[in-house]
PDB file of N, CA and C in Angstrom:
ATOM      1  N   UNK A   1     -34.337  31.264  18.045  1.00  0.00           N
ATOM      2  CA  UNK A   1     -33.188  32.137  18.039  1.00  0.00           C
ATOM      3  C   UNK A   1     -32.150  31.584  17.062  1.00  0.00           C
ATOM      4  N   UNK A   2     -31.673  32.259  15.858  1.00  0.00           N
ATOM      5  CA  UNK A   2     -30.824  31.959  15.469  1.00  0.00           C
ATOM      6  C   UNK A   2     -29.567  32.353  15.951  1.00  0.00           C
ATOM      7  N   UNK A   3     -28.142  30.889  15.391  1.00  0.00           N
ATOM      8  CA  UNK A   3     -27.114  31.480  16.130  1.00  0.00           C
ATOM      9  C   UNK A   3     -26.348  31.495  14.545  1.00  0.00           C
ATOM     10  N   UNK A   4     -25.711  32.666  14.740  1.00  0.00           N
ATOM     11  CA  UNK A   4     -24.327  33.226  13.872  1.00  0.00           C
ATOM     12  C   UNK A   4     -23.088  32.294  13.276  1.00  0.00           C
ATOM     13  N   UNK A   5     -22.819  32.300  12.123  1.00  0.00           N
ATOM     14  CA  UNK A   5     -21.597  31.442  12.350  1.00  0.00           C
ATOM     15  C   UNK A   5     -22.065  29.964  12.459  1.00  0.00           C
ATOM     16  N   UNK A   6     -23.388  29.336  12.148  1.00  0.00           N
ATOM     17  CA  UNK A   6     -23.349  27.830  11.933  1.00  0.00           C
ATOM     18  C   UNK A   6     -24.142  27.449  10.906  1.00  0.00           C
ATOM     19  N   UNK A   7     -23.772  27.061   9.980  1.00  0.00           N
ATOM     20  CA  UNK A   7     -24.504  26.518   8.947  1.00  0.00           C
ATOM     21  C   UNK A   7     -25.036  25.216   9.034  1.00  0.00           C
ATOM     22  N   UNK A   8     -25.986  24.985   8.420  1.00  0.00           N
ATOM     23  CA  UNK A   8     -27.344  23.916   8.555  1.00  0.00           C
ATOM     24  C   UNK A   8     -26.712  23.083   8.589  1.00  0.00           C
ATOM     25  N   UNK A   9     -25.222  22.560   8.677  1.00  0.00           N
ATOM     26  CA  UNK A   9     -24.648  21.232   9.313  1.00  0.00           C
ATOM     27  C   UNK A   9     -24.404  21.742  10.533  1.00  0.00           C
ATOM     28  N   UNK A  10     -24.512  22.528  10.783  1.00  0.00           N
ATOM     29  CA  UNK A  10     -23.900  22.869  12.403  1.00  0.00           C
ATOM     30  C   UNK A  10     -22.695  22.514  12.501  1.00  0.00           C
ATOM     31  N   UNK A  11     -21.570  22.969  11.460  1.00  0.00           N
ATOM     32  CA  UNK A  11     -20.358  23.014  11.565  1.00  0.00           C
ATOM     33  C   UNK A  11     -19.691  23.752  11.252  1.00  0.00           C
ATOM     34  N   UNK A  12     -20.262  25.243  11.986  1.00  0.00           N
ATOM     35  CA  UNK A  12     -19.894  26.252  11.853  1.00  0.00           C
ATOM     36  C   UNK A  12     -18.045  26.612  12.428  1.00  0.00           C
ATOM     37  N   UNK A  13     -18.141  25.901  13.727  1.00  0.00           N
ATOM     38  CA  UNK A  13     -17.039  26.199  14.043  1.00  0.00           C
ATOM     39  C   UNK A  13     -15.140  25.498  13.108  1.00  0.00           C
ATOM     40  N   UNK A  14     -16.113  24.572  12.041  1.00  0.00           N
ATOM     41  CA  UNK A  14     -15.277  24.109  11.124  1.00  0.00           C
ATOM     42  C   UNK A  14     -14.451  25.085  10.374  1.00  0.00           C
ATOM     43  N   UNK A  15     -15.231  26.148   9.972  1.00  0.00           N
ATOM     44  CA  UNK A  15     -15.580  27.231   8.897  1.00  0.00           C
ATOM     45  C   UNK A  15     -14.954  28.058   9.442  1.00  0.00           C
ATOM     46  N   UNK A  16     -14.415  28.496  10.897  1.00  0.00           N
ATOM     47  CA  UNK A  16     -14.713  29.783  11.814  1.00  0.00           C
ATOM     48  C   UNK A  16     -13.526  29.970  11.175  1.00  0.00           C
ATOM     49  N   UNK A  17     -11.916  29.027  11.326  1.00  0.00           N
ATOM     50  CA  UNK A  17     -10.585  29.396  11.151  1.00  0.00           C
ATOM     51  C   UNK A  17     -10.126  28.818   9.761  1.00  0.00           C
ATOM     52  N   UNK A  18      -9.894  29.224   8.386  1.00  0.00           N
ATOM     53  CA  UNK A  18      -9.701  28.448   7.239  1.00  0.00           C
ATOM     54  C   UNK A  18      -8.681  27.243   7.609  1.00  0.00           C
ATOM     55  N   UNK A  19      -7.819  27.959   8.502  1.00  0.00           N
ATOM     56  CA  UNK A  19      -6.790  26.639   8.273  1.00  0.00           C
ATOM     57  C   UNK A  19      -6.788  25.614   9.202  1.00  0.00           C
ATOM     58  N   UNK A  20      -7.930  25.777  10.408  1.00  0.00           N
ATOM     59  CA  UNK A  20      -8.207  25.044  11.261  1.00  0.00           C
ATOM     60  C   UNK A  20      -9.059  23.487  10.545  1.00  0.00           C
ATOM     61  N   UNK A  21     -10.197  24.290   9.539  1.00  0.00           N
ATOM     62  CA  UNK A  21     -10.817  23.666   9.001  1.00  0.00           C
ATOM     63  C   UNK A  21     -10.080  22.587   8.232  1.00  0.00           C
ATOM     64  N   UNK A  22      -8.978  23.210   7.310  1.00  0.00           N
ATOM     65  CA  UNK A  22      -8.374  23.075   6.250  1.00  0.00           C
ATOM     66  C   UNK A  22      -7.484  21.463   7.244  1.00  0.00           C
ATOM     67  N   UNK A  23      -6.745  21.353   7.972  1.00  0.00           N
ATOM     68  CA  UNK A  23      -6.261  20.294   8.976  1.00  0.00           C
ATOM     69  C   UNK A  23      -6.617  19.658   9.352  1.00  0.00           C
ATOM     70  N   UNK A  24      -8.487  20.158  10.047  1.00  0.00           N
ATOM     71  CA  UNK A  24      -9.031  18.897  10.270  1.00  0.00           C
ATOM     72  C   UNK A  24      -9.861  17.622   9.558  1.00  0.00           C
ATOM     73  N   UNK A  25      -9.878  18.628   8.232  1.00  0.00           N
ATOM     74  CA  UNK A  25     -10.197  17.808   7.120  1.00  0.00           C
ATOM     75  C   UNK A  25      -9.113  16.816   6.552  1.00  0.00           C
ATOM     76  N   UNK A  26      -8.037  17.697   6.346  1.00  0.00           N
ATOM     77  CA  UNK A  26      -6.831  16.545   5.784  1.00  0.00           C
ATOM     78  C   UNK A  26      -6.696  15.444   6.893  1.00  0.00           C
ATOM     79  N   UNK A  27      -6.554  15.853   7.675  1.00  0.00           N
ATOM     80  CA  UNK A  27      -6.835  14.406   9.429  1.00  0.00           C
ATOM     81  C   UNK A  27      -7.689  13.585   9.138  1.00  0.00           C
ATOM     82  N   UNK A  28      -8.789  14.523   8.871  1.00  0.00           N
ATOM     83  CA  UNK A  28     -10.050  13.099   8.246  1.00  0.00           C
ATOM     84  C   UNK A  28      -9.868  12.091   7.558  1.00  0.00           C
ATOM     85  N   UNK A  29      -8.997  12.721   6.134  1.00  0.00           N
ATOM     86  CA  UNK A  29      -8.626  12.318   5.282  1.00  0.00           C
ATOM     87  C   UNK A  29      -7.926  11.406   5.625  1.00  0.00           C
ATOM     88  N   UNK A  30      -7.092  11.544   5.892  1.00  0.00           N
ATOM     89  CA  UNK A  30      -5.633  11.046   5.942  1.00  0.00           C
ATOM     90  C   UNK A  30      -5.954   9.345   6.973  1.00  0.00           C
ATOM     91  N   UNK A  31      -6.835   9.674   7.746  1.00  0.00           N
ATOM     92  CA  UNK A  31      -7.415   8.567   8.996  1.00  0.00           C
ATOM     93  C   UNK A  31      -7.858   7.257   7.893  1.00  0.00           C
ATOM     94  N   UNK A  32      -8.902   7.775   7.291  1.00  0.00           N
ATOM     95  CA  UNK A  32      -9.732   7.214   6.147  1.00  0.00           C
ATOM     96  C   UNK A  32      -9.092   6.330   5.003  1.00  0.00           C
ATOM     97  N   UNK A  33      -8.172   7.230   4.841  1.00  0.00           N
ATOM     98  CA  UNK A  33      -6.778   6.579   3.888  1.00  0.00           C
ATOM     99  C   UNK A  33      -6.362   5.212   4.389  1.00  0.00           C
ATOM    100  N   UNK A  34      -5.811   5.486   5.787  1.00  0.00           N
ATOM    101  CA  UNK A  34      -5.108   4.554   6.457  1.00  0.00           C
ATOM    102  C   UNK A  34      -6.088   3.626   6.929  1.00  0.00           C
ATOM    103  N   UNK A  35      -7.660   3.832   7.367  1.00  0.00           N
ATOM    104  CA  UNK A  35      -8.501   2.856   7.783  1.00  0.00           C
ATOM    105  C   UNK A  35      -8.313   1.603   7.019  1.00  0.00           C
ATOM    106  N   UNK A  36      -8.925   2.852   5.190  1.00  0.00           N
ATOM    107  CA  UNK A  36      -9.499   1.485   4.012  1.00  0.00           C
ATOM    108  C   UNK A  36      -7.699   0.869   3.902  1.00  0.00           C
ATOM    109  N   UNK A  37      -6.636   1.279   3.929  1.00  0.00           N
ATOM    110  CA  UNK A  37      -5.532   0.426   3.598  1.00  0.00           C
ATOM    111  C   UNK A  37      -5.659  -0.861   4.743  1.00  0.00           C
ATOM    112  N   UNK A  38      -4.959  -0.107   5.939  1.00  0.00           N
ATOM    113  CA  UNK A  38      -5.766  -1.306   7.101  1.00  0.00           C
ATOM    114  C   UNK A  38      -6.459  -2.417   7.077  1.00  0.00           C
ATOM    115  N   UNK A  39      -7.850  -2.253   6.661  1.00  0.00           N
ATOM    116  CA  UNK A  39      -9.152  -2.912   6.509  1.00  0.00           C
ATOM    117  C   UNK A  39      -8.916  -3.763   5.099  1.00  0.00           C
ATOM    118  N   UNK A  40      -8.457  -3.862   3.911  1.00  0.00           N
ATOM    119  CA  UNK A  40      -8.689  -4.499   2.759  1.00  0.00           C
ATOM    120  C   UNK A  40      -6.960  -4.630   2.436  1.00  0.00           C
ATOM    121  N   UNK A  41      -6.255  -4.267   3.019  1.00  0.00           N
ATOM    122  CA  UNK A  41      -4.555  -4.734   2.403  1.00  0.00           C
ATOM    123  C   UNK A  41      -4.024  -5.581   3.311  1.00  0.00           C
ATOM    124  N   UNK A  42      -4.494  -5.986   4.376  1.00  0.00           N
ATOM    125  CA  UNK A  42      -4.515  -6.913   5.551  1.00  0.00           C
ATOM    126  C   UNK A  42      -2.786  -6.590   5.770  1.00  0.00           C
ATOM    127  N   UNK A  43      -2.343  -5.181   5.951  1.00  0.00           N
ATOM    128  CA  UNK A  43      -0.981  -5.339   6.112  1.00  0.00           C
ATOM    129  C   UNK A  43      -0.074  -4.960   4.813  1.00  0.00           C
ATOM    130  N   UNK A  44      -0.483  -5.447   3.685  1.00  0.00           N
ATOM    131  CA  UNK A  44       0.407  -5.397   3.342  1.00  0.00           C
ATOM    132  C   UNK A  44       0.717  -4.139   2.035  1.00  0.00           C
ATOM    133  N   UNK A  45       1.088  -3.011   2.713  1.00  0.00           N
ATOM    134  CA  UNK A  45       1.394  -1.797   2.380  1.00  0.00           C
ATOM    135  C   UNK A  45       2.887  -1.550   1.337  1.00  0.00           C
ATOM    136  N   UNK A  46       3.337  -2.930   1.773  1.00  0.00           N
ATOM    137  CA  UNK A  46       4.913  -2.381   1.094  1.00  0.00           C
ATOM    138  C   UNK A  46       4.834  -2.704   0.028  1.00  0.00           C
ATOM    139  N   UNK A  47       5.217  -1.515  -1.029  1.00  0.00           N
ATOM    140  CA  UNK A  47       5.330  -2.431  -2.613  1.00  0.00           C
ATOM    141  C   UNK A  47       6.507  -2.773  -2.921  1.00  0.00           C
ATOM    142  N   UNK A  48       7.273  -3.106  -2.732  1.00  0.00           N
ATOM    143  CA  UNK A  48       8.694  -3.826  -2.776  1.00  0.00           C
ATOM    144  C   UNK A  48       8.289  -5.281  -2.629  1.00  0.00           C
ATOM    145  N   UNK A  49       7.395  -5.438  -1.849  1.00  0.00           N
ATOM    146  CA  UNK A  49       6.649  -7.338  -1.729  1.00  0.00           C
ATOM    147  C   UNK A  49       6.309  -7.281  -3.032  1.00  0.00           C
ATOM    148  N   UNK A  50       5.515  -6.777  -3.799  1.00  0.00           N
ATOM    149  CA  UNK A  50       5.088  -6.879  -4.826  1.00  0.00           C
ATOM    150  C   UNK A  50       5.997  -7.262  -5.922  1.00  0.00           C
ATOM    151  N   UNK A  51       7.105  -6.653  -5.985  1.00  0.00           N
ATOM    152  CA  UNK A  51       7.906  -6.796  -7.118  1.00  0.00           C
ATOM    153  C   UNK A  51       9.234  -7.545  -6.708  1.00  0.00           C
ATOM    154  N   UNK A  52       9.339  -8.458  -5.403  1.00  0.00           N
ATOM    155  CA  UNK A  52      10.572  -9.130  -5.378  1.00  0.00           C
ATOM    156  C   UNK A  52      10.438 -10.551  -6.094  1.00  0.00           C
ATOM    157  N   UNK A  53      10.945 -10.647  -6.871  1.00  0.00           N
ATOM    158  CA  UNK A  53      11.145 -11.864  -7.832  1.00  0.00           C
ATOM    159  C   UNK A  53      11.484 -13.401  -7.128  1.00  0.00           C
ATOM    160  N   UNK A  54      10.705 -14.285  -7.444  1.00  0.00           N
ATOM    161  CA  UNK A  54      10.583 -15.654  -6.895  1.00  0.00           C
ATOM    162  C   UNK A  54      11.937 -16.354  -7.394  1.00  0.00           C
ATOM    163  N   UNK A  55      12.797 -16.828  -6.592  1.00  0.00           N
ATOM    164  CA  UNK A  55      14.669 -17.239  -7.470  1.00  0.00           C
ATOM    165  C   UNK A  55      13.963 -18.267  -7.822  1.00  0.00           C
ATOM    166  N   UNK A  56      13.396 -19.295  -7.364  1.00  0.00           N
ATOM    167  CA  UNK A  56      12.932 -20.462  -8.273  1.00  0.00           C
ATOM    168  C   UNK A  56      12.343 -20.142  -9.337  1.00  0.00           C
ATOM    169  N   UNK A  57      11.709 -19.459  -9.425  1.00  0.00           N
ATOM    170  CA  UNK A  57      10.887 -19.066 -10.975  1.00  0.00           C
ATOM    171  C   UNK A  57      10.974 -18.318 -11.466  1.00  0.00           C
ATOM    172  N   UNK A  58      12.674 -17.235 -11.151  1.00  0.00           N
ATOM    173  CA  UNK A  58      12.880 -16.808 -12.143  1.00  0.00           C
ATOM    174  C   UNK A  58      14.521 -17.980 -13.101  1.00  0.00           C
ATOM    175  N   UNK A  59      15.032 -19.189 -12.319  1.00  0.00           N
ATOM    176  CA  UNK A  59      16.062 -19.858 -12.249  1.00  0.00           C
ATOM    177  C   UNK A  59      14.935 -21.345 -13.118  1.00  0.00           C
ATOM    178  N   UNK A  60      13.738 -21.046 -12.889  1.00  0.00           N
ATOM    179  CA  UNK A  60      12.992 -22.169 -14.380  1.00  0.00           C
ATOM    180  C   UNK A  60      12.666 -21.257 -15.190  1.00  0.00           C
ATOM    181  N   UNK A  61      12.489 -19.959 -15.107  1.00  0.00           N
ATOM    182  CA  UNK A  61      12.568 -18.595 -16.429  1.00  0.00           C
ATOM    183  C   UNK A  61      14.301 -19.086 -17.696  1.00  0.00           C
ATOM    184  N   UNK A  62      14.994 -19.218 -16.931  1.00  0.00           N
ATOM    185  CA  UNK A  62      16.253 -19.147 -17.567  1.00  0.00           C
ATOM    186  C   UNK A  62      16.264 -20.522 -18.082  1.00  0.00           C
ATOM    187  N   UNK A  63      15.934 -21.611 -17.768  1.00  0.00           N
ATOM    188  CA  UNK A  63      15.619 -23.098 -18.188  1.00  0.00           C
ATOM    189  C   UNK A  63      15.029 -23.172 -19.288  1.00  0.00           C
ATOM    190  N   UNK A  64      13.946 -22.219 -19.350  1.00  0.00           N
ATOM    191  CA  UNK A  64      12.829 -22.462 -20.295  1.00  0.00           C
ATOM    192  C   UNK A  64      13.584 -21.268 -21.405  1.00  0.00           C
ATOM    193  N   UNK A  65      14.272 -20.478 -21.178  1.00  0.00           N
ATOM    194  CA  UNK A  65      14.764 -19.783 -22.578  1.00  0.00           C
ATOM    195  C   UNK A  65      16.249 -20.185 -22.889  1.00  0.00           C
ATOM    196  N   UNK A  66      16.788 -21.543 -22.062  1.00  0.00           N
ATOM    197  CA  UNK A  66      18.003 -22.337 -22.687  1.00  0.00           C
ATOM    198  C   UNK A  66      18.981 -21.156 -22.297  1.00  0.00           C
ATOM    199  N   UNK A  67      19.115 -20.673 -21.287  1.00  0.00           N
ATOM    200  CA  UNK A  67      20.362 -19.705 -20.858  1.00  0.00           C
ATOM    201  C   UNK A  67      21.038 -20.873 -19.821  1.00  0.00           C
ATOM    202  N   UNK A  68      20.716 -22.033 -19.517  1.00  0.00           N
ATOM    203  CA  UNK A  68      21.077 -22.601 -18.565  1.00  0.00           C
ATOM    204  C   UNK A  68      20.900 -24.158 -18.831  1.00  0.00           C
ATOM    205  N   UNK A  69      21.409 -24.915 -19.034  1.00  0.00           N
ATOM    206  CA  UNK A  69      20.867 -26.481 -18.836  1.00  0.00           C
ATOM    207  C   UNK A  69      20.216 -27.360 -17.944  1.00  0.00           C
ATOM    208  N   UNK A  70      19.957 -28.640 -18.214  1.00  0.00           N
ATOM    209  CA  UNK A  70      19.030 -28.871 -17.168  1.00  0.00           C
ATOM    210  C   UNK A  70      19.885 -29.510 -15.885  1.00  0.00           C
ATOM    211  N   UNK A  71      21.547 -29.509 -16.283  1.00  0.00           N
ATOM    212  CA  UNK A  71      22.215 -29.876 -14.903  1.00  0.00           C
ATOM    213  C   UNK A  71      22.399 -28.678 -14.294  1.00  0.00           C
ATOM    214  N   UNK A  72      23.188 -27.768 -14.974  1.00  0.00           N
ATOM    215  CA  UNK A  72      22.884 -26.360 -14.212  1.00  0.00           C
ATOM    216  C   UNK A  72      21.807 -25.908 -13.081  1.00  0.00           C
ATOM    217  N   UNK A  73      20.618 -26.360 -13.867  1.00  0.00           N
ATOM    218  CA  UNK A  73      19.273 -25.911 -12.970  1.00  0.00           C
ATOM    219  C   UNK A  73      19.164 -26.921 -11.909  1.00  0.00           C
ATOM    220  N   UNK A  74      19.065 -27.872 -11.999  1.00  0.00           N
ATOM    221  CA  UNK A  74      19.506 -29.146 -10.452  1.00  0.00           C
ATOM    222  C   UNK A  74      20.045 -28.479 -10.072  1.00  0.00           C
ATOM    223  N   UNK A  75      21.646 -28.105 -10.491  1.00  0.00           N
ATOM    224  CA  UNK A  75      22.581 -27.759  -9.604  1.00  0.00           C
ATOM    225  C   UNK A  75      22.028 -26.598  -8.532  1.00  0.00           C
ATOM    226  N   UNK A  76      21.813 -25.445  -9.470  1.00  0.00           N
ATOM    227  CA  UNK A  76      21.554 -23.948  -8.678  1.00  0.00           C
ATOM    228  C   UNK A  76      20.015 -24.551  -7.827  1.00  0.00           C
ATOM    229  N   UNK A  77      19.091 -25.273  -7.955  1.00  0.00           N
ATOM    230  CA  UNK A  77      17.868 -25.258  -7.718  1.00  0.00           C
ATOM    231  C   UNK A  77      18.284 -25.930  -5.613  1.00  0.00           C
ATOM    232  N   UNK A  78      19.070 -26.806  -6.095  1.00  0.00           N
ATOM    233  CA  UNK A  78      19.572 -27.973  -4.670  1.00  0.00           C
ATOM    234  C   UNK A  78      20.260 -26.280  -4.002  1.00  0.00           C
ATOM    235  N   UNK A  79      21.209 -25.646  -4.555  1.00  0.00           N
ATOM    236  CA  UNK A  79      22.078 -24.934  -3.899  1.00  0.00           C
ATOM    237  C   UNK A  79      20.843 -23.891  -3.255  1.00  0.00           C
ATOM    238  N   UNK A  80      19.638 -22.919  -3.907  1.00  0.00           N
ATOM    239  CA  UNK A  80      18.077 -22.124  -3.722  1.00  0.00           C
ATOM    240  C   UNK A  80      17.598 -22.760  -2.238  1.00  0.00           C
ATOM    241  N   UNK A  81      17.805 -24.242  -2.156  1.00  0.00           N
ATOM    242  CA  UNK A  81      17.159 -25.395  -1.086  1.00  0.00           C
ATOM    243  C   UNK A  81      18.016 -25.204   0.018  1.00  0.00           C
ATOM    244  N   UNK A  82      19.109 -24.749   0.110  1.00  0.00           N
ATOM    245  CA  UNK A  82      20.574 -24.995   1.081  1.00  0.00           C
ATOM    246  C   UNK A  82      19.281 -23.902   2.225  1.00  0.00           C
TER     247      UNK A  82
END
């Protein structure tokens, strides 16, 4: 007996409402997204970590292009330590 309405995945009732379908796919999606981030970023989602600048190394950046001397850099480096 064939039944109406299911295609050879038998996920007919996927198909039945477009936008039913259309939601539970983006859900899929969206799960999947968040799994592999989860699973391989161990956390760490924020990109602002990425781009906050190290004061020690950007305070031997300024050393090394002579914007600063080398008492200066003691100085600020002890004050980085406080």
């Amino acid at each position: 007996m064939h039944m109406m309405g299911y295609g050879a995945a038998g996920l007919g009732w996927l198909w039945g409402d477009p936008l039913v379908g259309i939601v539970m796919l983006a859900g899929a999606a969206g799960f999947v997204v968040w799994l592999i981030r989860a699973l391989f970023f161990n956390g760490r989602t924020d990109e602002r970590d990425i781009y906050r600048p190290n004061p020690l190394a950007e305070l031997q950046l300024r050393l090394a292009r002579g914007e600063i001397t080398p008492g200066d850099y003691e100085e600020l480096r002890a004050h980085l330590r406080e």
